[in-house]
Protein backbone atom coordinates (compact mmCIF):
# COMPACT_ATOMS: atom_id res chain seq x y z
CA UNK A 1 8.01 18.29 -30.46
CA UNK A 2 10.98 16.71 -31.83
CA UNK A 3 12.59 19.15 -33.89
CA UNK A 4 16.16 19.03 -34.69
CA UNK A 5 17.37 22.02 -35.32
CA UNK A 6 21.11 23.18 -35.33
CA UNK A 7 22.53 24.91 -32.18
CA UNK A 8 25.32 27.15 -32.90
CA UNK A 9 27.32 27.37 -29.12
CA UNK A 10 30.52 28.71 -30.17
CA UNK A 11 29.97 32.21 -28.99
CA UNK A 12 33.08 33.37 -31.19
CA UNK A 13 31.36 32.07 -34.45
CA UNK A 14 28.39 34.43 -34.08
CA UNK A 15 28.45 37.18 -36.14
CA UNK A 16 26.13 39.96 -34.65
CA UNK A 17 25.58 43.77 -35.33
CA UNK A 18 27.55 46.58 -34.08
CA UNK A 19 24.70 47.71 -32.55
CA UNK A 20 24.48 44.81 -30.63
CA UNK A 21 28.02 45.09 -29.32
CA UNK A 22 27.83 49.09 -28.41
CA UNK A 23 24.88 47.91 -26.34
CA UNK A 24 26.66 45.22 -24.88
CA UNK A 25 29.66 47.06 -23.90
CA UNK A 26 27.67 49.72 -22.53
CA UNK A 27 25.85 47.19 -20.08
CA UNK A 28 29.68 46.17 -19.10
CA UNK A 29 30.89 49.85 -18.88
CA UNK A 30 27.81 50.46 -16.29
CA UNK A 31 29.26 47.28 -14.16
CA UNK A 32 32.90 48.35 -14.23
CA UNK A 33 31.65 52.17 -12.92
CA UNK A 34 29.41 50.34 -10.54
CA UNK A 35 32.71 49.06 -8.77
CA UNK A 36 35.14 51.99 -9.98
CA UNK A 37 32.30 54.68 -8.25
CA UNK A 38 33.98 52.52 -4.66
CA UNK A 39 37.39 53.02 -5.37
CA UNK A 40 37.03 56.91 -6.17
CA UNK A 41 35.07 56.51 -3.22
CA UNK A 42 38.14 55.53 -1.00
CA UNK A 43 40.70 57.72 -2.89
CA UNK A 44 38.46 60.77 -1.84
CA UNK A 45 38.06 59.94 1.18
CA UNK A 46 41.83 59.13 1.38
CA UNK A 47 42.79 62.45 0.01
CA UNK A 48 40.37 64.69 2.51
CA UNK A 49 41.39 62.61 5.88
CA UNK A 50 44.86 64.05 6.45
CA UNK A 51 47.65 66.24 4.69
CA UNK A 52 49.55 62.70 4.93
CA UNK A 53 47.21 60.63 3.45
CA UNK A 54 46.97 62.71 0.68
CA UNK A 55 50.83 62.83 -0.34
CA UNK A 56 50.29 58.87 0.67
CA UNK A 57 47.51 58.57 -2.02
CA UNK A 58 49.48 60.99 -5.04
CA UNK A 59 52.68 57.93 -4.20
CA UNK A 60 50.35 55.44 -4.51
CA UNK A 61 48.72 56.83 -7.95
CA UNK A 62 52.48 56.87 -9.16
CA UNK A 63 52.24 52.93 -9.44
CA UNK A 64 51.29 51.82 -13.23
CA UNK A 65 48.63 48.97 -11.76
CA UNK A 66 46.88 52.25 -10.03
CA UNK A 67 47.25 54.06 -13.00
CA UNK A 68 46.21 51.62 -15.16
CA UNK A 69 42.95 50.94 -12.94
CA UNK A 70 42.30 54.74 -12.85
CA UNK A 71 42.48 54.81 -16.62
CA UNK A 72 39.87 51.83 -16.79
CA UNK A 73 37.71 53.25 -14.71
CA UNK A 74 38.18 56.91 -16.56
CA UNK A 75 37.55 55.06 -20.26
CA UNK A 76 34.65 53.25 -18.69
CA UNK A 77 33.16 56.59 -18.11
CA UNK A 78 33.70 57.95 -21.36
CA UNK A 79 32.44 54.77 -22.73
CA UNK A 80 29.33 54.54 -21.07
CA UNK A 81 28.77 58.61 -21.36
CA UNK A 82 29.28 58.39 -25.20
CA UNK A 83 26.61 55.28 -25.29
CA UNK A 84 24.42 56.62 -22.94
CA UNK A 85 24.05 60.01 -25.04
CA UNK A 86 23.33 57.96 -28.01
CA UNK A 87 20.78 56.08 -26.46
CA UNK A 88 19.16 59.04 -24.88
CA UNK A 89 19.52 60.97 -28.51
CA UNK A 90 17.48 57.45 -29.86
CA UNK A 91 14.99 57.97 -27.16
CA UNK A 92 14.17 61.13 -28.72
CA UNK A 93 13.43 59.99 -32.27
CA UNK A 94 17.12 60.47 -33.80
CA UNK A 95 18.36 57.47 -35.35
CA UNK A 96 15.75 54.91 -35.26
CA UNK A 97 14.30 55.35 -39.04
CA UNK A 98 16.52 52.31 -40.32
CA UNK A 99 18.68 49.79 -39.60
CA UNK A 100 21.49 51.86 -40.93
CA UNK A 101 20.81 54.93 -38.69
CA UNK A 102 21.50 52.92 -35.65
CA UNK A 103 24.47 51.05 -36.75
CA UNK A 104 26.25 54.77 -38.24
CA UNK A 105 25.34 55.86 -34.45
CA UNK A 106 26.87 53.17 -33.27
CA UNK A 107 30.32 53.70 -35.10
CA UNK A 108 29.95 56.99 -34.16
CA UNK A 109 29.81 56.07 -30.67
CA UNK A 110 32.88 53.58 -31.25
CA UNK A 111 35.03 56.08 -32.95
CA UNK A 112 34.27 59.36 -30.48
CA UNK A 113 34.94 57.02 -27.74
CA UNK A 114 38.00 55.77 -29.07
CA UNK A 115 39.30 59.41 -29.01
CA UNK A 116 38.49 60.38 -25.95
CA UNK A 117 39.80 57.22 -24.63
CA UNK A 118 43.01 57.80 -26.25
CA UNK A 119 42.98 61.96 -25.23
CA UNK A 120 42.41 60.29 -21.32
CA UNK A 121 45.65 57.82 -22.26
CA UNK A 122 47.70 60.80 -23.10
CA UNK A 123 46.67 62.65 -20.18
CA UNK A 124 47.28 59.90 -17.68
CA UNK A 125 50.75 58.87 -19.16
């Protein structure tokens, strides 16, 4: 078959759905926790060893690059909790009559995250 057909590979021309991109983000939320579940890992097991690991551990957490990975790993939660409740509230038959169901659930999803991400940024700082 010899079809020529045009092939659109500039990813940052394609226009897709918000839908699309609250899934996608969710898929990258689950990798970030995948690795941040290690480092709260270590920090726990940091803060139980000794009495001087633990003051050790609250200096350490007083550095901005800690904080700032503790508050990526924090929104990453909230992310992929917020998406993960709308996808289990889909699963149940909520949302999936029409295309505009989904994508209102999806900027719902956007916007609660976006305050809880911002209540987590206040609470960090």
């Amino acid at each position: 078959m010899d079809k020529k057909r045009p092939v659109n590979l500039d990813i940052g021309t394609i226009k897709l759905p918000i839908t699309s991109y609250v899934s996608i983000l969710h898929r990258v939320s689950g990798v970030i926790l995948f690795f941040a579940v290690a480092i709260f890992l270590w920090m726990l097991e940091g803060s139980l060893a000794s009495e001087e690991s633990f003051n050790e551990l609250g200096a350490m957490l007083g550095n901005p690059i800690y904080q700032f990975i503790i508050w990526g790993s924090l929104a990453a939660l909230a992310y992929h909790a917020i998406a993960g409740i709308r996808h289990l509230i889909m699963d149940f038959g909520f949302g999936e009559d029409s295309f505009d169901a989904g994508r209102n659930s999806a900027w719902a999803a956007v916007v609660l995250s976006a305050v809880v991400i911002a209540l987590l940024t206040w609470w960090i700082i």
